[in-house]
PDB file of N, CA and C in Angstrom:
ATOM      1  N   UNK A   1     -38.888 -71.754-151.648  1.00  0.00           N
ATOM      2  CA  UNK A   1     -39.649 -70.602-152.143  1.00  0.00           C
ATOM      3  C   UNK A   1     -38.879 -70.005-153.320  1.00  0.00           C
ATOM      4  N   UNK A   2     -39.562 -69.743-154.385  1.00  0.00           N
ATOM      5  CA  UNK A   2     -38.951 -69.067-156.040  1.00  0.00           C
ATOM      6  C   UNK A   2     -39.210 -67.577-155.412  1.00  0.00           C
ATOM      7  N   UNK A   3     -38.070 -66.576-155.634  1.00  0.00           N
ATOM      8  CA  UNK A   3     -38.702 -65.608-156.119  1.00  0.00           C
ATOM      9  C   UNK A   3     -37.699 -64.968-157.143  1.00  0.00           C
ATOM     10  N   UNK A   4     -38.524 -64.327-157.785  1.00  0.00           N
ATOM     11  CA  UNK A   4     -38.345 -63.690-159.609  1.00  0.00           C
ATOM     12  C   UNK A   4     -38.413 -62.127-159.210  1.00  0.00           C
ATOM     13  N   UNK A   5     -38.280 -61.898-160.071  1.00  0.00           N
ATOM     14  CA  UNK A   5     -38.716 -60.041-160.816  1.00  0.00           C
ATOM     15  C   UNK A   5     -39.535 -59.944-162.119  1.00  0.00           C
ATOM     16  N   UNK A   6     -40.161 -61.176-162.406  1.00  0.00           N
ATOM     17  CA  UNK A   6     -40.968 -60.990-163.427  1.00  0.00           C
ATOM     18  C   UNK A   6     -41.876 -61.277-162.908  1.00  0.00           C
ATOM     19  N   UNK A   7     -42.915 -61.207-163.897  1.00  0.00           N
ATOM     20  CA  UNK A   7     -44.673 -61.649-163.627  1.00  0.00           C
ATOM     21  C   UNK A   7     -44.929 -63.004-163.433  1.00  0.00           C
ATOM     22  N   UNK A   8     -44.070 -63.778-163.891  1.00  0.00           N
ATOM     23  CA  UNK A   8     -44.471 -65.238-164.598  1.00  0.00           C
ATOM     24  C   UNK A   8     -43.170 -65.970-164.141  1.00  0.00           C
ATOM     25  N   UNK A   9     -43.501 -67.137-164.403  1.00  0.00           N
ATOM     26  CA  UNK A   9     -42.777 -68.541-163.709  1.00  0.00           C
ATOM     27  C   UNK A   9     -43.095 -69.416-165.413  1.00  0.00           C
ATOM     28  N   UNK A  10     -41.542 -69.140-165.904  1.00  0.00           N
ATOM     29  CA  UNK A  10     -41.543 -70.610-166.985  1.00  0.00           C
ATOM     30  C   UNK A  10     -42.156 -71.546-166.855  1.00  0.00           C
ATOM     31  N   UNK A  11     -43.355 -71.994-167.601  1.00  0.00           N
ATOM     32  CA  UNK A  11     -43.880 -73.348-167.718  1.00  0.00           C
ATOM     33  C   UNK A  11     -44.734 -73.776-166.375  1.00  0.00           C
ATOM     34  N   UNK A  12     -45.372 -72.586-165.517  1.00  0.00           N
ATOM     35  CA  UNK A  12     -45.975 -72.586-164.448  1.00  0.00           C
ATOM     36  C   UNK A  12     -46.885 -71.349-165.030  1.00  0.00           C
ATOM     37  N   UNK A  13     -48.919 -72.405-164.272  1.00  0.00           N
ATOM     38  CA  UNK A  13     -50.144 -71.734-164.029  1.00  0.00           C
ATOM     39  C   UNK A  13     -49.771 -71.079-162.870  1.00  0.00           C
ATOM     40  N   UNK A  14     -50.070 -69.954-162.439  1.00  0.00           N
ATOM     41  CA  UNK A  14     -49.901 -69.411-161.381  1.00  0.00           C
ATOM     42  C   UNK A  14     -51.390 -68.768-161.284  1.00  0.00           C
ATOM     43  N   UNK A  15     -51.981 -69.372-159.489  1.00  0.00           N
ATOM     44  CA  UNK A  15     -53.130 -68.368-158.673  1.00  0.00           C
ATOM     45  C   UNK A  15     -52.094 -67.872-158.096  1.00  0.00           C
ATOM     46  N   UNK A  16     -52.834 -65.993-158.234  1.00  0.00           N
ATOM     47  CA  UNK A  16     -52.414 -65.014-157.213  1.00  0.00           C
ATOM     48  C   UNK A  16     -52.950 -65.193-155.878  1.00  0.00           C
ATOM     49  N   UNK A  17     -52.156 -64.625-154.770  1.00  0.00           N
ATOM     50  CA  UNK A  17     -52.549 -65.205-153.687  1.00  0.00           C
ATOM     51  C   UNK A  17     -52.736 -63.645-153.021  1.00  0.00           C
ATOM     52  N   UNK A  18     -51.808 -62.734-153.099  1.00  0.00           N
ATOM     53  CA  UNK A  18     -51.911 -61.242-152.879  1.00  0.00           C
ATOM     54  C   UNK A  18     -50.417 -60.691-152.068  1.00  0.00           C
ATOM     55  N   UNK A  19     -50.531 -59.949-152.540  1.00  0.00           N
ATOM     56  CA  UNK A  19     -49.402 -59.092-152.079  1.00  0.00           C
ATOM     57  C   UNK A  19     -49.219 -59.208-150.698  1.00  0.00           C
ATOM     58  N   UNK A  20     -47.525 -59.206-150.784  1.00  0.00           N
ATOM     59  CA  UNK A  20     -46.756 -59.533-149.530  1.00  0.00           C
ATOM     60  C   UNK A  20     -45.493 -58.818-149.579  1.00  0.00           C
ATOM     61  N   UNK A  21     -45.361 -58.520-147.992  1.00  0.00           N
ATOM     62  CA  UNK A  21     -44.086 -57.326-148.136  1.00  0.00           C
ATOM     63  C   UNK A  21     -43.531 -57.969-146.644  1.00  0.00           C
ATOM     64  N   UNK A  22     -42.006 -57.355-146.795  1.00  0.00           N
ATOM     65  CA  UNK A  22     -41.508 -57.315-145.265  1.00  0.00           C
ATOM     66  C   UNK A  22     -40.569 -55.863-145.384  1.00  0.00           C
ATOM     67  N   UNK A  23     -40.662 -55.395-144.130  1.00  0.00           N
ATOM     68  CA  UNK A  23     -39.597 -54.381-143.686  1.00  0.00           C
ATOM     69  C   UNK A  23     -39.024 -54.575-142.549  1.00  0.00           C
ATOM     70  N   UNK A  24     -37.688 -53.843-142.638  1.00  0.00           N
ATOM     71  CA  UNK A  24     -37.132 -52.937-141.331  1.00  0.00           C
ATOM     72  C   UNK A  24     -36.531 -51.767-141.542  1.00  0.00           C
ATOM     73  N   UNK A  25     -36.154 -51.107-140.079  1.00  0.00           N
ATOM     74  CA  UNK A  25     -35.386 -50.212-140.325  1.00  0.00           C
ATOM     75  C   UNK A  25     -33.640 -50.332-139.893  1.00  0.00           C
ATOM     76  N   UNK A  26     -33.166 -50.263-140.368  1.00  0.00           N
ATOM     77  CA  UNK A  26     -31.913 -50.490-139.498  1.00  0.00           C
ATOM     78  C   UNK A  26     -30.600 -49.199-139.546  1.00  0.00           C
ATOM     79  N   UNK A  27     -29.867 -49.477-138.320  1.00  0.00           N
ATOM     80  CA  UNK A  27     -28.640 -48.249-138.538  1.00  0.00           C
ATOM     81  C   UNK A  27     -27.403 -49.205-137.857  1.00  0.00           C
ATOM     82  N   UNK A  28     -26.727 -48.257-138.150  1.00  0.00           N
ATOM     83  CA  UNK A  28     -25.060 -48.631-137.268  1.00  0.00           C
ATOM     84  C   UNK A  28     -25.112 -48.032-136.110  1.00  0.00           C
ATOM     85  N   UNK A  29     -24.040 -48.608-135.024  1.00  0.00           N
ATOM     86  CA  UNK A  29     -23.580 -47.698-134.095  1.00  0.00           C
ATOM     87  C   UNK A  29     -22.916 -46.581-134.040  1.00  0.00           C
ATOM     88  N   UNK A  30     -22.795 -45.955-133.185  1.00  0.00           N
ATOM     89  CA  UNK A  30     -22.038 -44.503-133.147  1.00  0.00           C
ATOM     90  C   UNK A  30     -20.924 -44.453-133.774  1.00  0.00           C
ATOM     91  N   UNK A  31     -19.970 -45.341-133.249  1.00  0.00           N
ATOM     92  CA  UNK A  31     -18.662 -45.719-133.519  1.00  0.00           C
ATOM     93  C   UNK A  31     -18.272 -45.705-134.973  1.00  0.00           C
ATOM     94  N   UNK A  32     -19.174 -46.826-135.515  1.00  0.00           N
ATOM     95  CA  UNK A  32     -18.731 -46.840-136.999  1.00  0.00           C
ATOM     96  C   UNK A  32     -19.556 -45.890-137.876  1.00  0.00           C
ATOM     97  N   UNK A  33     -20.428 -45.385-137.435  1.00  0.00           N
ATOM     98  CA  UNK A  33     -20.882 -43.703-137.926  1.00  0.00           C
ATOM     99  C   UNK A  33     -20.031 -42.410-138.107  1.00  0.00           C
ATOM    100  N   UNK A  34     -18.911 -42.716-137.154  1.00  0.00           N
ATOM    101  CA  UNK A  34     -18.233 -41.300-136.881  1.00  0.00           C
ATOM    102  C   UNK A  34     -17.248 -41.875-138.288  1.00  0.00           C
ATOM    103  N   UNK A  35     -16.765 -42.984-137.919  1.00  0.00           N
ATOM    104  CA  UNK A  35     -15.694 -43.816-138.637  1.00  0.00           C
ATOM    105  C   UNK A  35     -15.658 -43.470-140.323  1.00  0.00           C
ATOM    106  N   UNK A  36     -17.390 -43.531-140.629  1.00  0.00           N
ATOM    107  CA  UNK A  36     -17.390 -43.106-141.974  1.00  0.00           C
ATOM    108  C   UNK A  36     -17.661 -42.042-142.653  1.00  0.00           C
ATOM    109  N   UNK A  37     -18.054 -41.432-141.163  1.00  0.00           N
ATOM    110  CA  UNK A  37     -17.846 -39.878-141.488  1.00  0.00           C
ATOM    111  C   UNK A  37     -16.959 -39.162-142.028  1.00  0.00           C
ATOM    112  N   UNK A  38     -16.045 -39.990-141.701  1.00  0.00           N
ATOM    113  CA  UNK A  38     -14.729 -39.571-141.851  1.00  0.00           C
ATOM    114  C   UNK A  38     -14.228 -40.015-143.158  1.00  0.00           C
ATOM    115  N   UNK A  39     -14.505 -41.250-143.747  1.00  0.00           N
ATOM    116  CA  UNK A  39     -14.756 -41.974-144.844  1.00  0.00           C
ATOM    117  C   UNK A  39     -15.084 -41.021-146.005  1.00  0.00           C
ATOM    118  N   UNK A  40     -15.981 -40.086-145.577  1.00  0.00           N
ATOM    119  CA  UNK A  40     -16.852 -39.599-147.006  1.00  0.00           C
ATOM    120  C   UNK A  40     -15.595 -38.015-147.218  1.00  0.00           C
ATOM    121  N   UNK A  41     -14.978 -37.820-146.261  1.00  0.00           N
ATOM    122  CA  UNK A  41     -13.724 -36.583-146.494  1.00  0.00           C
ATOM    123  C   UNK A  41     -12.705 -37.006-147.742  1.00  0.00           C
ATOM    124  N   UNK A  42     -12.311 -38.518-147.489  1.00  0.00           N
ATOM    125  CA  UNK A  42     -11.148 -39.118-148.795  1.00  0.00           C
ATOM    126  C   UNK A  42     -12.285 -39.827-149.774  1.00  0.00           C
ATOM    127  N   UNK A  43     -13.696 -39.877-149.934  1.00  0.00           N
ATOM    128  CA  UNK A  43     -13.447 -40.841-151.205  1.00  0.00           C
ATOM    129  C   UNK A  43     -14.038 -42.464-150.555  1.00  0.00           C
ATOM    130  N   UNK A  44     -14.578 -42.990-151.309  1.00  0.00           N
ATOM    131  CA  UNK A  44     -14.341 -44.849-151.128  1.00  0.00           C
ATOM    132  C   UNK A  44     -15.647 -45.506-151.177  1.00  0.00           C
ATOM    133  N   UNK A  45     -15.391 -46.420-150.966  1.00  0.00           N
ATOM    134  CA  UNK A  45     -16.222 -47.573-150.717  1.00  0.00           C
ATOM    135  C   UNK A  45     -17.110 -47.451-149.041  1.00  0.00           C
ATOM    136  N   UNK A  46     -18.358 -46.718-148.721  1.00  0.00           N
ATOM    137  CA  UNK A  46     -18.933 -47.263-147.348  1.00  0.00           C
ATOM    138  C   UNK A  46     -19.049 -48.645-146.837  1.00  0.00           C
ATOM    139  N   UNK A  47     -18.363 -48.892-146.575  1.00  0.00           N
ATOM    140  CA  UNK A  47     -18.278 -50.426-146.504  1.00  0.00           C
ATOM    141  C   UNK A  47     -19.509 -51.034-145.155  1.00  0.00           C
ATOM    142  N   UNK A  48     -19.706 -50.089-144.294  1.00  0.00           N
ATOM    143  CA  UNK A  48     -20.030 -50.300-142.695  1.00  0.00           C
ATOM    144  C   UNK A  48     -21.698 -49.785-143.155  1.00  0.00           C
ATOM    145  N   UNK A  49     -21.918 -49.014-144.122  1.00  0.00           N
ATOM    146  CA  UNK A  49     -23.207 -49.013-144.739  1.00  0.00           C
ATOM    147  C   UNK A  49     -23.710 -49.744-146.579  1.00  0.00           C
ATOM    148  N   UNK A  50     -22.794 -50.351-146.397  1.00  0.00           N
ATOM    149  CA  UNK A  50     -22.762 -51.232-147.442  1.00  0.00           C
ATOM    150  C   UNK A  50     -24.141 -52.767-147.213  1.00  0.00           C
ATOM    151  N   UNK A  51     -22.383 -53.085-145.997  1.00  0.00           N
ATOM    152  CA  UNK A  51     -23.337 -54.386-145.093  1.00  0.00           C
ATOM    153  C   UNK A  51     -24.538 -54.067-144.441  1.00  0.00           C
ATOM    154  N   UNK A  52     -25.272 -52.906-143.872  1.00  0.00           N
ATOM    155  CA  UNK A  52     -25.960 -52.391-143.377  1.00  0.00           C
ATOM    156  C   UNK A  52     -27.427 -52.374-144.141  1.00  0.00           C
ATOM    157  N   UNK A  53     -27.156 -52.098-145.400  1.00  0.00           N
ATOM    158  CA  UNK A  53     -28.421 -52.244-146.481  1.00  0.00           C
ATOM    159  C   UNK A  53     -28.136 -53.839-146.436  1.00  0.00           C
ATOM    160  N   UNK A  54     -27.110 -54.165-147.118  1.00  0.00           N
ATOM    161  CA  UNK A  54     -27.266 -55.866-147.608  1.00  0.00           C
ATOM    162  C   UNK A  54     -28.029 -57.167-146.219  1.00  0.00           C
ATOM    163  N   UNK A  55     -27.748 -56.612-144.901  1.00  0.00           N
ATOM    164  CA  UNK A  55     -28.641 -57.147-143.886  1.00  0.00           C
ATOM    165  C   UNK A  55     -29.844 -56.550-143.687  1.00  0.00           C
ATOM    166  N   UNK A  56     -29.984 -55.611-144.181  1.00  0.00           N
ATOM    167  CA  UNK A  56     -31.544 -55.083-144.406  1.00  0.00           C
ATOM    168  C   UNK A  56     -32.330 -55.384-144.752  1.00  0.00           C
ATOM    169  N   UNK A  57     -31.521 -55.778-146.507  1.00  0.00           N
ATOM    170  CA  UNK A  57     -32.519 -56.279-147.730  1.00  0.00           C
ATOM    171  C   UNK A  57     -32.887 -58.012-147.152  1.00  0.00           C
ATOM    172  N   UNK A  58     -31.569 -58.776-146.792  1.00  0.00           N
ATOM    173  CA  UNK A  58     -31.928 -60.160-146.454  1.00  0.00           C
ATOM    174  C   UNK A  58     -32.876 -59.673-145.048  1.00  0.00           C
ATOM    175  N   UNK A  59     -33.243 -59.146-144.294  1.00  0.00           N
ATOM    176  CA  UNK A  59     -34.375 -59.029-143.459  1.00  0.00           C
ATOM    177  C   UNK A  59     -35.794 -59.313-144.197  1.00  0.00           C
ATOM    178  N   UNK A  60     -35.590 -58.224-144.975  1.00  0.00           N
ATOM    179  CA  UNK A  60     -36.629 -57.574-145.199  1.00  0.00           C
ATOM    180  C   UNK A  60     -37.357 -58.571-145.962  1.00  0.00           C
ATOM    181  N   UNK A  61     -36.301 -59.534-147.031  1.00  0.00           N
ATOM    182  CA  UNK A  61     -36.488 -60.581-147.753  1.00  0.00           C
ATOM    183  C   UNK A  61     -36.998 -61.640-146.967  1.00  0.00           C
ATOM    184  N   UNK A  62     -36.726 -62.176-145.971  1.00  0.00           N
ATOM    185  CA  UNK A  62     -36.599 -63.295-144.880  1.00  0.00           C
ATOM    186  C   UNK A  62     -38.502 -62.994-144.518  1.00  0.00           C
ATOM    187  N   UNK A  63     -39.138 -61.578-144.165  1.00  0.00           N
ATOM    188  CA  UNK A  63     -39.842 -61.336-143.218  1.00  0.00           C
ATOM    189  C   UNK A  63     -40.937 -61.385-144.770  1.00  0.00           C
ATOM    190  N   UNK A  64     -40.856 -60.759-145.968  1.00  0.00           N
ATOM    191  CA  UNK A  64     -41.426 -61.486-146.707  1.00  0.00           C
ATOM    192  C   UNK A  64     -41.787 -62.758-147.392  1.00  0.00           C
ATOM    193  N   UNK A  65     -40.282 -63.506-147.415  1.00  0.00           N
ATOM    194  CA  UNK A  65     -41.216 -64.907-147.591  1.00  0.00           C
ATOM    195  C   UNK A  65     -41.568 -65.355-146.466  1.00  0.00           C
ATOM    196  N   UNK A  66     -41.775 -65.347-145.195  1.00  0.00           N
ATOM    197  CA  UNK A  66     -42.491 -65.243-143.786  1.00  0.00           C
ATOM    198  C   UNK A  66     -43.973 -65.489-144.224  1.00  0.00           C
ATOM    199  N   UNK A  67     -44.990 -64.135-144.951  1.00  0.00           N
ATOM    200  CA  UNK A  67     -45.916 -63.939-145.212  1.00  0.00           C
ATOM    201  C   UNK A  67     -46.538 -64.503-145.866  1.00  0.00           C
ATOM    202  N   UNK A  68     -45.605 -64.674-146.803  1.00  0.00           N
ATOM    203  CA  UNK A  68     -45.741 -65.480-148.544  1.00  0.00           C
ATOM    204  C   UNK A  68     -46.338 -67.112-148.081  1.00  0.00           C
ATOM    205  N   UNK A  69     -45.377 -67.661-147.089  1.00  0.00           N
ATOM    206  CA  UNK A  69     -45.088 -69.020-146.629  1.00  0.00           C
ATOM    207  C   UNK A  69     -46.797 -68.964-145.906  1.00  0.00           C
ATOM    208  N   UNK A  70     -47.091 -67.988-144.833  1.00  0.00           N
ATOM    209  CA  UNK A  70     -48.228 -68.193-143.974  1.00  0.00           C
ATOM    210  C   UNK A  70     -49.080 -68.209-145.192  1.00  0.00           C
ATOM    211  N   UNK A  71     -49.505 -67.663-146.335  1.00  0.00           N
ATOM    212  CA  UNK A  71     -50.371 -67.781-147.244  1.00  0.00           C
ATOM    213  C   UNK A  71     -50.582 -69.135-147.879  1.00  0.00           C
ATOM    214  N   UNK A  72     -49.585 -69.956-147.553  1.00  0.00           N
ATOM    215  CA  UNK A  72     -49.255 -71.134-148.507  1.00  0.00           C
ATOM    216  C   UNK A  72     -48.748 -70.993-149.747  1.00  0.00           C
ATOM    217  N   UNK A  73     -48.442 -70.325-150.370  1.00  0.00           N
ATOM    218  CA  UNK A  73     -47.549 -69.741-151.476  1.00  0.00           C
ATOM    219  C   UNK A  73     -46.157 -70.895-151.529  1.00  0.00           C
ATOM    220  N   UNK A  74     -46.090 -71.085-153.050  1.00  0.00           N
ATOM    221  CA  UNK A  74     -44.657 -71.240-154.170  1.00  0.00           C
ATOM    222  C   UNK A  74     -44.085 -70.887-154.260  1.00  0.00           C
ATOM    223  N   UNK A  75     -44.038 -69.654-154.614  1.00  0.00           N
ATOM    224  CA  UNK A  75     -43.441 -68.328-154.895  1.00  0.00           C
ATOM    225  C   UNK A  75     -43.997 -67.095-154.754  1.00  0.00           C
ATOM    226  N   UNK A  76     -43.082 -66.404-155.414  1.00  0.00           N
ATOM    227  CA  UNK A  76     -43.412 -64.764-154.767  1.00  0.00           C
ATOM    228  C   UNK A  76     -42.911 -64.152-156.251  1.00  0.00           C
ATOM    229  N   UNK A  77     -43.590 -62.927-157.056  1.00  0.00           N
ATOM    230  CA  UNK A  77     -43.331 -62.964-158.224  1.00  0.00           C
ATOM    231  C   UNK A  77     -43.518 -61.401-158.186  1.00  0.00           C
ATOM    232  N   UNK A  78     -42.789 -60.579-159.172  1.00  0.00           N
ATOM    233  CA  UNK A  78     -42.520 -59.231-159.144  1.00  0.00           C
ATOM    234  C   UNK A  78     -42.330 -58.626-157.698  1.00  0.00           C
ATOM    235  N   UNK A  79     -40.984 -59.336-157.491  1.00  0.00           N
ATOM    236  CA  UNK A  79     -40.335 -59.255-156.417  1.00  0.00           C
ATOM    237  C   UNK A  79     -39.689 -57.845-156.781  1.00  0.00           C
ATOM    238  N   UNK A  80     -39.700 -56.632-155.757  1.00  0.00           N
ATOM    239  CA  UNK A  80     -38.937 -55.342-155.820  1.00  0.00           C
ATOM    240  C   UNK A  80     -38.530 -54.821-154.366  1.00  0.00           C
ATOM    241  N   UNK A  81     -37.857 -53.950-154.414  1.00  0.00           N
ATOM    242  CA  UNK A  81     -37.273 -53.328-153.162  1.00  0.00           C
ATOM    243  C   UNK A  81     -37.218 -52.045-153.062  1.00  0.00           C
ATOM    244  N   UNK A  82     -37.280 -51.014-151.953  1.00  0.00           N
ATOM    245  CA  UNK A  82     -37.116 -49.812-151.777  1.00  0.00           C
ATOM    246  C   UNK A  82     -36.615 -49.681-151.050  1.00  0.00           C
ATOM    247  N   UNK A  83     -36.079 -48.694-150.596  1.00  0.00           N
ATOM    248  CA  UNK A  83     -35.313 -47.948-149.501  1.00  0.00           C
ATOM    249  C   UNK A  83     -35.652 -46.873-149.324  1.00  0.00           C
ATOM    250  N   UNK A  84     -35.722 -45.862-148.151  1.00  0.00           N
ATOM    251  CA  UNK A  84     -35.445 -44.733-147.481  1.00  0.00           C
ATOM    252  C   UNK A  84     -34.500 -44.296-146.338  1.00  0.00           C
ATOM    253  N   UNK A  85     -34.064 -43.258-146.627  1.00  0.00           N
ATOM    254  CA  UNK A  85     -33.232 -42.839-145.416  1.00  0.00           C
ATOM    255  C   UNK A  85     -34.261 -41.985-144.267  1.00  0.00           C
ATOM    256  N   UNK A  86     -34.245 -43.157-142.952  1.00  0.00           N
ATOM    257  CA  UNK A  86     -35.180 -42.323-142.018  1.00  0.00           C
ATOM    258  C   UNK A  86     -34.935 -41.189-141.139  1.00  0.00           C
ATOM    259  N   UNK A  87     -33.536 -40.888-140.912  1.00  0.00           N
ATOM    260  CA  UNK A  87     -32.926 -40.597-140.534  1.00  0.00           C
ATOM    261  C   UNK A  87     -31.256 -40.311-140.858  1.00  0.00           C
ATOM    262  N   UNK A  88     -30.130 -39.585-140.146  1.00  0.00           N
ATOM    263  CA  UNK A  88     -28.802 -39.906-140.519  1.00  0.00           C
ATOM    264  C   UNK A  88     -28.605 -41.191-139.654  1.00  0.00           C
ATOM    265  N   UNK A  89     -27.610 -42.174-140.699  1.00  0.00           N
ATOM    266  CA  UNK A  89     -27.118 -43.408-140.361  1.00  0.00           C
ATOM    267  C   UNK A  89     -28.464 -44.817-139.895  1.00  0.00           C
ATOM    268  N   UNK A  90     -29.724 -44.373-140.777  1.00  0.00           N
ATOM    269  CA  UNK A  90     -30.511 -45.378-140.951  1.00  0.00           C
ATOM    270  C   UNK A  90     -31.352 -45.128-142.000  1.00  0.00           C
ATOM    271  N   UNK A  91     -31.625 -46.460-141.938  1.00  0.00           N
ATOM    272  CA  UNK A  91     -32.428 -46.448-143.491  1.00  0.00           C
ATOM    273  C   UNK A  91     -33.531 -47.492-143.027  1.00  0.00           C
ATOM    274  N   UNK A  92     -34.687 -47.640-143.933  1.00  0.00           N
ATOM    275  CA  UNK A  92     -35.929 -48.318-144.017  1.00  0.00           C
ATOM    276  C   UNK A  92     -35.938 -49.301-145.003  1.00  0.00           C
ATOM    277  N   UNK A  93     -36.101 -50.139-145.497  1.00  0.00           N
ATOM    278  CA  UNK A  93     -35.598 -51.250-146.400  1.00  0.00           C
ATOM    279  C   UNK A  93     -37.420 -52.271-146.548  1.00  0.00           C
ATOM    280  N   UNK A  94     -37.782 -52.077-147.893  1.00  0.00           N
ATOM    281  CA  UNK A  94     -38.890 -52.809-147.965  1.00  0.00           C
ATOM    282  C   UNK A  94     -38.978 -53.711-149.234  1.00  0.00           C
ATOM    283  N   UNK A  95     -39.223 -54.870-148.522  1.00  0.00           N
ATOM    284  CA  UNK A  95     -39.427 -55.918-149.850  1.00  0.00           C
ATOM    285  C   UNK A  95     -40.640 -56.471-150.447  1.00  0.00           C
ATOM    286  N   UNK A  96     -41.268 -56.310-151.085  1.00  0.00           N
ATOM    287  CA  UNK A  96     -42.472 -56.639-151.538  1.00  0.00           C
ATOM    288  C   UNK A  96     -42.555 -57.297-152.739  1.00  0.00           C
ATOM    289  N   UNK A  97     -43.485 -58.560-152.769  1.00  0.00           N
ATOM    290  CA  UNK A  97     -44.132 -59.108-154.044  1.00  0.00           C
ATOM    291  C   UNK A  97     -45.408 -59.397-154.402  1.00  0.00           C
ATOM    292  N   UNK A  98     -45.629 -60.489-155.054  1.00  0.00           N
ATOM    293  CA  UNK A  98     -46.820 -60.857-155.209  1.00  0.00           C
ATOM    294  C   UNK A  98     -46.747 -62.807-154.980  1.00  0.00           C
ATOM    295  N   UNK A  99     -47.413 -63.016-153.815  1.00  0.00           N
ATOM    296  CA  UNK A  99     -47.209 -64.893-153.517  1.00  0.00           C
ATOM    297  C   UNK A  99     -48.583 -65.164-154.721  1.00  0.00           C
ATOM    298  N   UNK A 100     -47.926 -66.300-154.830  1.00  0.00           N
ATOM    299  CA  UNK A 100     -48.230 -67.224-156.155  1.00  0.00           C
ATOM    300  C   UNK A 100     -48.417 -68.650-155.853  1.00  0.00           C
ATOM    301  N   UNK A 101     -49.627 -69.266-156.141  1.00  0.00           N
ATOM    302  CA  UNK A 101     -49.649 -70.852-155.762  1.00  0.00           C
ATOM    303  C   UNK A 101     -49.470 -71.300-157.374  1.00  0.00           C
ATOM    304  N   UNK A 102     -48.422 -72.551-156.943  1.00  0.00           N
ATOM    305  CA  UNK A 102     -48.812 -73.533-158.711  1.00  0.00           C
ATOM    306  C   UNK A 102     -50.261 -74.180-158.927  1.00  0.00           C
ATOM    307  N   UNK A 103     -50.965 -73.733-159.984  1.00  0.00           N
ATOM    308  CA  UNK A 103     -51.555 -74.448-160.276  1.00  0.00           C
ATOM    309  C   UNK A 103     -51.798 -75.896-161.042  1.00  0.00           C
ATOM    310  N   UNK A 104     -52.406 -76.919-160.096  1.00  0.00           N
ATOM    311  CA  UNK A 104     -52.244 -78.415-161.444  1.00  0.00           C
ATOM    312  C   UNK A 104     -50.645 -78.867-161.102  1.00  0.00           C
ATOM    313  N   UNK A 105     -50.076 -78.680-159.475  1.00  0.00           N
ATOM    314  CA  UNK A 105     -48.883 -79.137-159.237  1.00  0.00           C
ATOM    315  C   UNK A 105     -49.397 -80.386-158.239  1.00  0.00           C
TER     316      UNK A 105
END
């Protein structure tokens, strides 16, 4: 599966197939919540909500080409992402594009 952030695929007809998204929400445990609580007093790098988005986004990514794939889709094209904080120590993570069949492949 291709996916881009542009409209278009070099040297590829593309049928739209329709918009496709995946989400979750995810948080940490208590433990490493308090941990970086403590974190944000000196300064730094969140490291424990760092990884926390970055397994989010590959979710969220994973559960969209999921959709993309059930459509029969190539690719997935003006690929973007959002986030929200739903709460303290979670966030909502959504990936959305547009699946794309080659045409004349």
């Amino acid at each position: 599966m291709i996916l881009v952030n542009t409209d278009y695929i070099s040297k590829k007809e593309l049928e739209m197939l329709g918009l496709v998204k995946g989400s979750t929400i995810q948080s940490k445990n208590v433990g490493k919540d308090i941990t970086t609580g403590f974190k944000t007093l000196v300064g730094g790098e969140l490291t424990a909500y760092n990884e926390m988005m970055n397994e989010a986004r590959a979710l969220a990514t994973k559960r969209m080409v999921a959709e993309a794939e059930a459509l029969g889709a190539d690719a997935i094209v003006n690929v973007r992402y959002a986030s929200s904080a739903i709460m303290q120590g979670a966030a909502e993570v959504i990936a959305y594009g547009t699946a794309v069949k080659f045409v004349n492949e």
